[in-house]
N, C-alpha and C. Protein backbone atom coordinates (compact mmCIF):
# COMPACT_ATOMS: atom_id res chain seq x y z
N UNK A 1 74.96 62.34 66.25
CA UNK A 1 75.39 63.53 66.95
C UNK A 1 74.20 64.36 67.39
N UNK A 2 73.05 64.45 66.47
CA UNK A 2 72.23 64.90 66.90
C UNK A 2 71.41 64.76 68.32
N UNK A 3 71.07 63.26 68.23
CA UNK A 3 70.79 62.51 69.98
C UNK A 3 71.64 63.28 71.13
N UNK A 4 72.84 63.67 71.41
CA UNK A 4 73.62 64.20 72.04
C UNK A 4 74.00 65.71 72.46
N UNK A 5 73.30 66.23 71.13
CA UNK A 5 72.62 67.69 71.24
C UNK A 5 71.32 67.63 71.69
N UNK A 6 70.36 67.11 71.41
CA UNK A 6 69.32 67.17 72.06
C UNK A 6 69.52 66.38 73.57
N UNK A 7 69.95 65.93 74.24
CA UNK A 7 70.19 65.26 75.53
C UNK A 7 70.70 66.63 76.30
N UNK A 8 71.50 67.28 75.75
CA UNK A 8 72.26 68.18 76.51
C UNK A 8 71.10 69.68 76.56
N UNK A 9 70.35 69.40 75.43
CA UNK A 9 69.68 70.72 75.25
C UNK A 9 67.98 70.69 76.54
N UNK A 10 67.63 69.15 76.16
CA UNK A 10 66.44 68.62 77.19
C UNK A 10 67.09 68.92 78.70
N UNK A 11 68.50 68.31 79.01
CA UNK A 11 68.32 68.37 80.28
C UNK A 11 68.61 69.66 80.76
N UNK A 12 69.14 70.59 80.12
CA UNK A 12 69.57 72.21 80.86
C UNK A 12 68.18 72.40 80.89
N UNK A 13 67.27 72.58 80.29
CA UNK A 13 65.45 73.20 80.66
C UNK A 13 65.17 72.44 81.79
N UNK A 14 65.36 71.28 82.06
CA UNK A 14 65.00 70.40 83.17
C UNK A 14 66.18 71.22 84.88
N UNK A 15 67.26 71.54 84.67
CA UNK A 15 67.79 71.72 85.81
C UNK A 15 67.50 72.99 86.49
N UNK A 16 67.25 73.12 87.71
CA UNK A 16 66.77 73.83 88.83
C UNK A 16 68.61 75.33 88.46
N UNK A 17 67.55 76.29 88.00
CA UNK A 17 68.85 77.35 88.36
C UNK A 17 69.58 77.86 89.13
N UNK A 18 69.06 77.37 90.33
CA UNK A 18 70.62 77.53 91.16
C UNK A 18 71.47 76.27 91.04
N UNK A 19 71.08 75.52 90.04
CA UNK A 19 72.42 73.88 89.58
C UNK A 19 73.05 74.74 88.08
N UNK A 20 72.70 75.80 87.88
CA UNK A 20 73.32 76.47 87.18
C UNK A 20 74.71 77.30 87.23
N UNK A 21 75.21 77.27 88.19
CA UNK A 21 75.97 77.94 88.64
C UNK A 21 75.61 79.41 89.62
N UNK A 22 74.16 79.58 90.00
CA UNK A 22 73.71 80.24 90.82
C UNK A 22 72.83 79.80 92.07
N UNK A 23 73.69 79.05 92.53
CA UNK A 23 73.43 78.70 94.45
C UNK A 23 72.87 79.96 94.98
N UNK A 24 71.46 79.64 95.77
CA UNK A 24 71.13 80.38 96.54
C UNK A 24 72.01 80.91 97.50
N UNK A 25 71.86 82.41 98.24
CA UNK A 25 72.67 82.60 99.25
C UNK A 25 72.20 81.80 100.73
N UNK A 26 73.22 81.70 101.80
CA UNK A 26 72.04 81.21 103.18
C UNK A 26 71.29 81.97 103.59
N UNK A 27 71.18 82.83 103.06
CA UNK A 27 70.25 84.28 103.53
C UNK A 27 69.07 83.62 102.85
N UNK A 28 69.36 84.32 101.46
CA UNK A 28 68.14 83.70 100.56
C UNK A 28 67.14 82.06 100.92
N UNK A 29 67.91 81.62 100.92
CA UNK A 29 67.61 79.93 101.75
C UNK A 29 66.82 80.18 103.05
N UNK A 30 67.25 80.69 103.86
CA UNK A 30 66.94 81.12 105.14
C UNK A 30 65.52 81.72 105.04
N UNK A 31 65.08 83.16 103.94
CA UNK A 31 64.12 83.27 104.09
C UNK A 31 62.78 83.17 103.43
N UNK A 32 63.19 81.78 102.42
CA UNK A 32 62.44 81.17 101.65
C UNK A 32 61.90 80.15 102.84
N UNK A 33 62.40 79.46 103.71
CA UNK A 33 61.91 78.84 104.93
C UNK A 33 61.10 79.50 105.43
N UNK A 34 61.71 80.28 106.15
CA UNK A 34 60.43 81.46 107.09
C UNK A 34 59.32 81.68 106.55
N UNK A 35 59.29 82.24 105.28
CA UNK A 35 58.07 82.70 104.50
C UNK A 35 57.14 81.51 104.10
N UNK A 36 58.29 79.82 103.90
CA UNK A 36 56.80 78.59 104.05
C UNK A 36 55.99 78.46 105.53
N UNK A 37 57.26 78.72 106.16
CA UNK A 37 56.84 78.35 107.43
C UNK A 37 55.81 79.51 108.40
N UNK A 38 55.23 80.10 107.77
CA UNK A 38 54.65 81.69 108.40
C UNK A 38 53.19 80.73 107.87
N UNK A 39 52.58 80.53 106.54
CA UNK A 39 51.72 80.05 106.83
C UNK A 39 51.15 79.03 107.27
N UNK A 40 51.78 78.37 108.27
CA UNK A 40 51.34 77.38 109.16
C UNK A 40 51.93 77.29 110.49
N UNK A 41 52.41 78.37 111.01
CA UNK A 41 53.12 78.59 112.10
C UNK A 41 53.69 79.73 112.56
N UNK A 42 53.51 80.31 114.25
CA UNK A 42 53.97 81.35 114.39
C UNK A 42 54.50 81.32 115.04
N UNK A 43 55.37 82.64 115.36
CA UNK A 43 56.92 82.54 116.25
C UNK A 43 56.53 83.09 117.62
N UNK A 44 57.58 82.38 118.36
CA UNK A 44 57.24 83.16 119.57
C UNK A 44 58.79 83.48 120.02
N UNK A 45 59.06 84.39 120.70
CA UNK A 45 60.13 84.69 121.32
C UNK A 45 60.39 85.33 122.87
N UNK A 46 60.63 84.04 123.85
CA UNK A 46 60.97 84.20 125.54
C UNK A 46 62.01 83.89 126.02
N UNK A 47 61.92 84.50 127.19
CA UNK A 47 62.53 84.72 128.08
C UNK A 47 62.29 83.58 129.03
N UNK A 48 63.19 82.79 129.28
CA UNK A 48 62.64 82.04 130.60
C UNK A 48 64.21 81.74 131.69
N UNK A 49 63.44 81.03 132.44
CA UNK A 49 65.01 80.64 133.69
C UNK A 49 65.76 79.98 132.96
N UNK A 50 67.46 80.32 133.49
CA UNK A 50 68.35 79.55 132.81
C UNK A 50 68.27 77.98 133.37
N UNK A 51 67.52 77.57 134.34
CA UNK A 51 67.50 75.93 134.80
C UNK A 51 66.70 75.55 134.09
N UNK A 52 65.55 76.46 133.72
CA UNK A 52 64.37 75.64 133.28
C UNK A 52 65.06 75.26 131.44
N UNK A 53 65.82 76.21 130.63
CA UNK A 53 66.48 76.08 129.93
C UNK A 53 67.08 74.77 129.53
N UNK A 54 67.99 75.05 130.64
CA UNK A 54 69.04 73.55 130.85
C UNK A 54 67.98 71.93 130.82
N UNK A 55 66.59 72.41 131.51
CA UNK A 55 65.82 71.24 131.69
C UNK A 55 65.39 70.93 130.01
N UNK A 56 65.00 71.77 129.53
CA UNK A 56 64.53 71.63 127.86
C UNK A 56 65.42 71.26 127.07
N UNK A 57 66.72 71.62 127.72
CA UNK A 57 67.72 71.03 126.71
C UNK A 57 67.75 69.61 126.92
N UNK A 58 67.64 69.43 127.65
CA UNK A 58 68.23 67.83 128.24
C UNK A 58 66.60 66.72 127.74
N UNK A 59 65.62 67.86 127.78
CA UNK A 59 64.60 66.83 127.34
C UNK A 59 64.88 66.52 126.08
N UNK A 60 65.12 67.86 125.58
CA UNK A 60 65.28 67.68 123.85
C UNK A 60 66.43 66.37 123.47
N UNK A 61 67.19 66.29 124.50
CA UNK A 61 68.21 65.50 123.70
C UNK A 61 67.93 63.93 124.14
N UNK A 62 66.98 63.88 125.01
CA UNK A 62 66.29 62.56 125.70
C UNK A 62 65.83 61.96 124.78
N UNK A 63 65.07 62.72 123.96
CA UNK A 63 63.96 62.42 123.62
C UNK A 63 64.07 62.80 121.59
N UNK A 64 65.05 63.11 121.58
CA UNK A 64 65.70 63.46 120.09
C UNK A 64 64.87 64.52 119.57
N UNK A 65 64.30 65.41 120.13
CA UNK A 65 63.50 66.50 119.53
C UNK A 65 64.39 67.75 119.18
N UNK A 66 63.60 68.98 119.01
CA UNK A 66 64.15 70.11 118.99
C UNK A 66 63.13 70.90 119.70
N UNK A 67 64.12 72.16 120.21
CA UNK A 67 63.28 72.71 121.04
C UNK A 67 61.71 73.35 120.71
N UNK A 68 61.51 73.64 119.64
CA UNK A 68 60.18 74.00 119.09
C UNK A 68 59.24 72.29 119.25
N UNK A 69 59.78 71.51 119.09
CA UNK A 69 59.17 70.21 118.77
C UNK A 69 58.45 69.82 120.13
N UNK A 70 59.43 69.82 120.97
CA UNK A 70 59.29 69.80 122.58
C UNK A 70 58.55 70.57 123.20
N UNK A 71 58.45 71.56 122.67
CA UNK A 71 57.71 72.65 123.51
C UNK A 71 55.93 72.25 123.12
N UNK A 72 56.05 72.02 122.00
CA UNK A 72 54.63 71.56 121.45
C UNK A 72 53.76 70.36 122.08
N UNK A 73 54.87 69.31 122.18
CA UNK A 73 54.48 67.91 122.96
C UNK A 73 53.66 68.72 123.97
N UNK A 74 55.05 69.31 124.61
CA UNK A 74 54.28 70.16 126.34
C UNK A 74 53.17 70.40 126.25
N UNK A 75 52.75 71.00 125.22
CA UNK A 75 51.62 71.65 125.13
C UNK A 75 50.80 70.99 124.90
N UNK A 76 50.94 69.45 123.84
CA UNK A 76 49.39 68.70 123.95
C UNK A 76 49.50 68.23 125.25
N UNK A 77 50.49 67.19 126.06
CA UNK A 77 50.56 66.83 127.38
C UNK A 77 49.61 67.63 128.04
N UNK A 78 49.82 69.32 128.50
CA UNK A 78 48.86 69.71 128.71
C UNK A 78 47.23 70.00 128.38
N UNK A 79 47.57 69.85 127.38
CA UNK A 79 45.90 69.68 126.64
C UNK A 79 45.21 68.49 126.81
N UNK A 80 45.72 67.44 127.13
CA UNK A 80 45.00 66.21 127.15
C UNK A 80 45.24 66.22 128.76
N UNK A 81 45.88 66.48 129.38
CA UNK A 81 45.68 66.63 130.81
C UNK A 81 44.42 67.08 131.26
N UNK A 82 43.63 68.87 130.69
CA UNK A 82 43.00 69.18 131.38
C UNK A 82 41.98 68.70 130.47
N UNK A 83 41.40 67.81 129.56
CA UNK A 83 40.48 67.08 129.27
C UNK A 83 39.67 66.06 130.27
C-alpha cells in the first residue's frame, strides 16, 4: 500500500498546476505569448488597400503561411533582390 501512496504523492509534485484543476484563462495564455514573443519580435500595426489585402490573403493560403510569415518572406525576397 505504501508503493501506491508514494506514486500518487511523486506524481502530484510532478504535475504542471494548471492540470490541477486551475487552467489558465485565454487571457492569461494570450499574454504569456506576447511577453515570449516581445523578446524576439516586434509588432507592427497597418493600414493598407483592401486589394492588396485580398492579394496577401490568397498568398497566404497558396503558400500555407500566415500573414506575419508572408510578410517576412516579402521582406527577404526583397533583401536578396537589392543585393
Amino acid at each position: 500500500m505504501s508503493q501506491s501512496t508514494n506514486a500518487e504523492t511523486s506524481s502530484s509534485k510532478t504535475k504542471r498546476s494548471y492540470r490541477k484543476g486551475h487552467p489558465l484563462s485565454v487571457g492569461e495564455r494570450k499574454l504569456r505569448s506576447v511577453s515570449r514573443k516581445k523578446e524576439t519580435h516586434k509588432s507592427v500595426s497597418i493600414f493598407i488597400r483592401n486589394a492588396h489585402k485580398d492579394k496577401l490573403d490568397e498568398f497566404c493560403d497558396e503558400y500555407g503561411l500566415t500573414q506575419a510569415e508572408m510578410i517576412e518572406v516579402l521582406i527577404e525576397r526583397e533583401e536578396e533582390r537589392r543585393k
